[in-house]
Protein backbone atom coordinates (compact mmCIF):
# COMPACT_ATOMS: atom_id res chain seq x y z
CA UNK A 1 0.00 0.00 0.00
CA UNK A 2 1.36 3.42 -0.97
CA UNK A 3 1.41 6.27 1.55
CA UNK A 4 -1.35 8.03 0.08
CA UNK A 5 -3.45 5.01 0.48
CA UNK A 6 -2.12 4.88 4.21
CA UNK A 7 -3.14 8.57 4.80
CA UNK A 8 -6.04 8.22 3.21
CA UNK A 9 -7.17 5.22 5.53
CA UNK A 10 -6.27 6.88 8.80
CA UNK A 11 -7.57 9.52 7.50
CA UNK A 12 -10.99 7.72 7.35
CA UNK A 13 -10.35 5.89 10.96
CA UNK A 14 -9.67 9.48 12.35
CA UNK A 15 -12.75 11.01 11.16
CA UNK A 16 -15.24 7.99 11.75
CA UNK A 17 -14.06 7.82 15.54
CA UNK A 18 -14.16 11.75 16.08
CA UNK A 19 -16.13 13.29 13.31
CA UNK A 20 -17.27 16.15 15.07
CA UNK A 21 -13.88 17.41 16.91
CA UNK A 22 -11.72 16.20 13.80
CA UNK A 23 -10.23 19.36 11.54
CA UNK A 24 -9.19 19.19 7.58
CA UNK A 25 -6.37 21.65 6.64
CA UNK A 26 -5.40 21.90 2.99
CA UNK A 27 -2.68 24.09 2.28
CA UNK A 28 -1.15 25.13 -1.37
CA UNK A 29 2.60 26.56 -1.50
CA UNK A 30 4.85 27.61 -4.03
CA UNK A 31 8.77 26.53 -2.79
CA UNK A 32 10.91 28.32 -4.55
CA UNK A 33 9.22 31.51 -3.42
CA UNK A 34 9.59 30.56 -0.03
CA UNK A 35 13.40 30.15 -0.46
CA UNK A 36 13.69 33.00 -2.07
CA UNK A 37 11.96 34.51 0.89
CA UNK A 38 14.65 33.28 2.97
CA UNK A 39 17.85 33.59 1.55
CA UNK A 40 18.82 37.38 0.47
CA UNK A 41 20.25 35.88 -2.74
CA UNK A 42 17.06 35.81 -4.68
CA UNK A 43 18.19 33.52 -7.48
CA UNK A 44 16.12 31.71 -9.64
CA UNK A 45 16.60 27.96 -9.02
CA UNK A 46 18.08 26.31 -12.50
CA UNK A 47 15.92 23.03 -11.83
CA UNK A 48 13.04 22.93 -13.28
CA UNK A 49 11.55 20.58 -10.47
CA UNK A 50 7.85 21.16 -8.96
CA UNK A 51 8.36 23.72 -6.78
CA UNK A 52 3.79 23.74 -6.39
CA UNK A 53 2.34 21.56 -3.59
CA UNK A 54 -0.09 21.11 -1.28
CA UNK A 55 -0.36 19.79 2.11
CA UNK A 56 -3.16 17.94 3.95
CA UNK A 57 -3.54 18.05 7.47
CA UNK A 58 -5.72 16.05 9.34
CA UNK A 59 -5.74 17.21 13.55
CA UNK A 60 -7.53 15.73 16.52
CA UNK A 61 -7.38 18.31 18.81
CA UNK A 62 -8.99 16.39 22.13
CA UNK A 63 -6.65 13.38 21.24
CA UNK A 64 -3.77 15.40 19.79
CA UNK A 65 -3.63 13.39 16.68
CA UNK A 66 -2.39 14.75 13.72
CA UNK A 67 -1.65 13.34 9.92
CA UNK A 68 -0.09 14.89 7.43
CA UNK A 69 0.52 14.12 3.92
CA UNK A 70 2.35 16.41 1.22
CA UNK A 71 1.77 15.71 -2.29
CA UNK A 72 3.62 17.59 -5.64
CA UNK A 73 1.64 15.65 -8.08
CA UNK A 74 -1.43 16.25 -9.75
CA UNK A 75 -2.94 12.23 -9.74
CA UNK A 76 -2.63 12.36 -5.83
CA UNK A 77 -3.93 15.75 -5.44
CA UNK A 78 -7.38 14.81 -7.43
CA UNK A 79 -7.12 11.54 -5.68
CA UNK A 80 -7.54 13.39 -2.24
CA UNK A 81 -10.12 16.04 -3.67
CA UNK A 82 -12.03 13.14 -4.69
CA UNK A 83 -12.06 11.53 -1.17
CA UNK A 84 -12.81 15.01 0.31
CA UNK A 85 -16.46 14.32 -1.16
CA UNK A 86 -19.10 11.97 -0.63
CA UNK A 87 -18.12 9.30 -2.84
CA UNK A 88 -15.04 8.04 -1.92
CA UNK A 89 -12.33 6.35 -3.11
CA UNK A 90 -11.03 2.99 -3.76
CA UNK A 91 -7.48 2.14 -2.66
CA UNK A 92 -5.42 -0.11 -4.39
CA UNK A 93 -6.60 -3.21 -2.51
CA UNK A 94 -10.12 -3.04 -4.10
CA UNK A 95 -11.37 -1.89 -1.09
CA UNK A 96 -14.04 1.45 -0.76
CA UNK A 97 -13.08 4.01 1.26
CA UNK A 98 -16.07 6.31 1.62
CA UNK A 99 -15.81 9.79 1.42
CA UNK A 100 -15.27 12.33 4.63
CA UNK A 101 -18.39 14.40 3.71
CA UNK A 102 -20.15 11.27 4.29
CA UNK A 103 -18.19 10.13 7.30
CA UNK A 104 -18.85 13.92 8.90
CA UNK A 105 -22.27 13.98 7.86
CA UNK A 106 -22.97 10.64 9.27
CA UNK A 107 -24.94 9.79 6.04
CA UNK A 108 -24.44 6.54 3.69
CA UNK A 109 -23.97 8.14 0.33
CA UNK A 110 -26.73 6.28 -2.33
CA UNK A 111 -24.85 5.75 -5.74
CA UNK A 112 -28.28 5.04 -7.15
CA UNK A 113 -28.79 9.08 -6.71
CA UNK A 114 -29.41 10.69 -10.14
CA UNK A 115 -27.86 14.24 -10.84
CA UNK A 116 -31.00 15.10 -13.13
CA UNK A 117 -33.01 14.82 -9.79
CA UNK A 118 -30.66 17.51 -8.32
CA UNK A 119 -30.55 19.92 -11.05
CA UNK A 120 -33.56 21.89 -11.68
CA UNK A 121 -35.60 21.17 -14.33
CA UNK A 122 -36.27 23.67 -17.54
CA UNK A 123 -39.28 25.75 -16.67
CA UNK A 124 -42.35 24.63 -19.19
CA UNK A 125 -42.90 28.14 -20.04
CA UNK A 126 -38.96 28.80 -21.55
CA UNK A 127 -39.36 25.38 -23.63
CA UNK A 128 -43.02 25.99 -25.40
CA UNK A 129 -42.10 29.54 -26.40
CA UNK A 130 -40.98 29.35 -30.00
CA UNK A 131 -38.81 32.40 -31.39
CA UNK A 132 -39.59 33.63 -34.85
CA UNK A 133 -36.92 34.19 -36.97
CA UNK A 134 -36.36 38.06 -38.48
CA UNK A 135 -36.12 38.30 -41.88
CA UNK A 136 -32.79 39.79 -42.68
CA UNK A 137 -32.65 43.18 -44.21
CA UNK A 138 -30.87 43.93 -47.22
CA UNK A 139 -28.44 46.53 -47.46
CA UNK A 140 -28.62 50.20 -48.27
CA UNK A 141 -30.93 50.84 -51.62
């Protein structure tokens, strides 16, 4: 199991056993700013490494657990957004991790649930009204 998986199910543990004290932190950073920040030789780095990336913090405060996980990669970083919502993810075990909106909410998320039932529906009165087309005038005579 990779270590985004491992965050990812600790992550869940965390939440289910304290999901009304536990906190979510995301943090995005730019690196090379902050060196440049703290060195008074502002030179460009000649890398061309990521220097983006964000950091998730998960923090207990009655227990004083904390888990971190910093990620430069794009994959991972949709991979956690994902499992920020009620869906979920699936590690790479085959196993469903359900999502912490779900966990905090302390609601089973139905994947049954159609988006068309969410979404309003066209009024009647914009689809019956039928627009006439204008004749085009011809130029100056």
């Amino acid at each position: 199991m990779s270590t985004l998986d491992t965050f990812i199910s600790s992550t869940a543990k965390l939440l289910a056993a304290y999901p009304t004290t536990a906190r979510v932190s995301i943090t995005y950073a730019n690196e090379h700013k902050k060196l440049e920040r703290r060195t008074k030789n502002s030179k460009k780095p000649s890398e061309k490494s990521a220097s983006n990336y964000v950091s998730f913090k998960v923090f207990e405060p009655s227990s004083g657990k904390v888990i971190k996980y910093k990620t430069y990669k794009v994959k991972e970083l949709s991979k956690l957004i994902t499992f920020l919502g009620p869906r979920g993810v699936t590690s790479n075990d085959a196993q469903k991790v359900p999502g912490l909106s779900s966990i905090m909410s302390n609601k089973k998320f139905d994947e049954s649930e159609k988006l068309d039932t969410l979404v309003p529906a066209v009024p009647p009165s914009a689809e019956t009204k039928d627009k006439k087309k204008k004749k085009k005038k011809s130029g100056k005579k």
